[in-house]
Protein backbone atom coordinates (compact mmCIF):
# COMPACT_ATOMS: atom_id res chain seq x y z
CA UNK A 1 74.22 -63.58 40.18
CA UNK A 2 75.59 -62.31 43.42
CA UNK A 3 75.31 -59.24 45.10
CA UNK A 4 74.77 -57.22 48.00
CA UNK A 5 71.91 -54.78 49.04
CA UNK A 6 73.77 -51.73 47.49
CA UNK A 7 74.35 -53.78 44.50
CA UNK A 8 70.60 -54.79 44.15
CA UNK A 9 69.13 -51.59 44.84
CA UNK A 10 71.03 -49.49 42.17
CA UNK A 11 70.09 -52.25 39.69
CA UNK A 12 66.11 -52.17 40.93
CA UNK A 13 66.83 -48.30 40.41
CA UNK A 14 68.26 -48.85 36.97
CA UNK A 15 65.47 -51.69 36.08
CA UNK A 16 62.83 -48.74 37.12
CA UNK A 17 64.39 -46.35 34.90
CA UNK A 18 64.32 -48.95 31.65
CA UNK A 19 61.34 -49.50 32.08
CA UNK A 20 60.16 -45.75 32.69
CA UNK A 21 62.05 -45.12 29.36
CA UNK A 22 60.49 -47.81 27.61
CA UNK A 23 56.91 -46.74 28.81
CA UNK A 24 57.60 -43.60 27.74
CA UNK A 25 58.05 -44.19 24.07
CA UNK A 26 56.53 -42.56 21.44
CA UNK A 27 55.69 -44.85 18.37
CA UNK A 28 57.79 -44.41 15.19
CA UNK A 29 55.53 -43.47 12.44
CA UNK A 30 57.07 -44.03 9.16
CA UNK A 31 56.99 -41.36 6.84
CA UNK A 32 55.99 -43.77 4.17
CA UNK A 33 53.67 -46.54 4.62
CA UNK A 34 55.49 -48.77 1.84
CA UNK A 35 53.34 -52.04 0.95
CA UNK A 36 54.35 -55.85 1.31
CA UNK A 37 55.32 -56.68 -2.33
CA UNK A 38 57.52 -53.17 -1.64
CA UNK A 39 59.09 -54.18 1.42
CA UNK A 40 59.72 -57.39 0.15
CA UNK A 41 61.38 -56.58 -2.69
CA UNK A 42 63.16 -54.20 -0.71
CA UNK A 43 64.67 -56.45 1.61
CA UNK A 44 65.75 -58.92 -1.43
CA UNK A 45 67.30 -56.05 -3.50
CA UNK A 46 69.10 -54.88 -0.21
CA UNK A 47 70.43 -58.84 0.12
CA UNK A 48 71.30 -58.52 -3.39
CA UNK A 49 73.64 -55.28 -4.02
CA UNK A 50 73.71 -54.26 -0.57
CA UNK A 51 71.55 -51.41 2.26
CA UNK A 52 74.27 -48.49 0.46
CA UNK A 53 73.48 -49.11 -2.84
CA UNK A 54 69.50 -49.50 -2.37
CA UNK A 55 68.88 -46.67 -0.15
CA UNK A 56 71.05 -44.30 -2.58
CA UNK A 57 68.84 -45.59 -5.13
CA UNK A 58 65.50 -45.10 -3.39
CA UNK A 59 66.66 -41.67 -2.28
CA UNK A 60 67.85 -40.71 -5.71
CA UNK A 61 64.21 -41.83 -7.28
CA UNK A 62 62.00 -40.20 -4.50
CA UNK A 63 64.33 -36.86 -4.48
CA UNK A 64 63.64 -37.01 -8.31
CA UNK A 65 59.71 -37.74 -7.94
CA UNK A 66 59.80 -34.77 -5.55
CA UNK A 67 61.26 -32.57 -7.90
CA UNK A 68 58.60 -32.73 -9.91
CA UNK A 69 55.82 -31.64 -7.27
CA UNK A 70 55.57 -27.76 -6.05
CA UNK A 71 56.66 -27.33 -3.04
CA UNK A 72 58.03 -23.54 -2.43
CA UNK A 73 54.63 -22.87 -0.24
CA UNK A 74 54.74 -25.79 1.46
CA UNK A 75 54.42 -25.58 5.59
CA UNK A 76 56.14 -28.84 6.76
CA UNK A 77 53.48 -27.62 10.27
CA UNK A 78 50.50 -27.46 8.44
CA UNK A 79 48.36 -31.01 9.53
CA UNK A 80 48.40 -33.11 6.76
CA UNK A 81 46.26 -33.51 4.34
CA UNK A 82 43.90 -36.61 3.83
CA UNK A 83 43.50 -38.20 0.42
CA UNK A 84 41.01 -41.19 -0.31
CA UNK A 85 43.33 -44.25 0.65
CA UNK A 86 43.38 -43.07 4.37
CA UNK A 87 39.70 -43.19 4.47
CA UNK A 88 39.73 -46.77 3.25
């Protein structure tokens, strides 16, 4: 690719700012920590009847499952707490 000096130094600037971004990310933590067999069947269910149909699905059976728990005094700032599986 051609260019001139003005052109290369605003793409060094713009390479310098991708990577300061990139650098800069925080990792995504997934709110669940589904396992293998899950994902797996997941992703074939989702090749299946489709991402829609799956995640309304999931959603509808976890909103459900939630439903069930007691949450009214819940703090969603309060650290979290550990069970027996994260000490594993």
């Amino acid at each position: 690719m051609k260019s001139n000096e003005l052109e290369r130094k605003k793409f060094d600037k713009a390479l310098d700012d991708i990577l300061d971004l990139f650098n800069n990310l925080e990792d995504d933590v997934p709110i669940i920590k589904f396992g293998e067999d899950v994902i797996e069947n997941i992703e074939l269910a989702k090749k299946k009847y489709g991402d829609d149909t799956v995640d309304e699905k999931i959603n509808a059976l976890v909103r459900e499952m939630l439903s069930w728990l007691d949450l009214e005094d819940a703090d969603s700032d309060e650290p979290e707490e550990k069970n027996e599986d994260d000490e594993k």
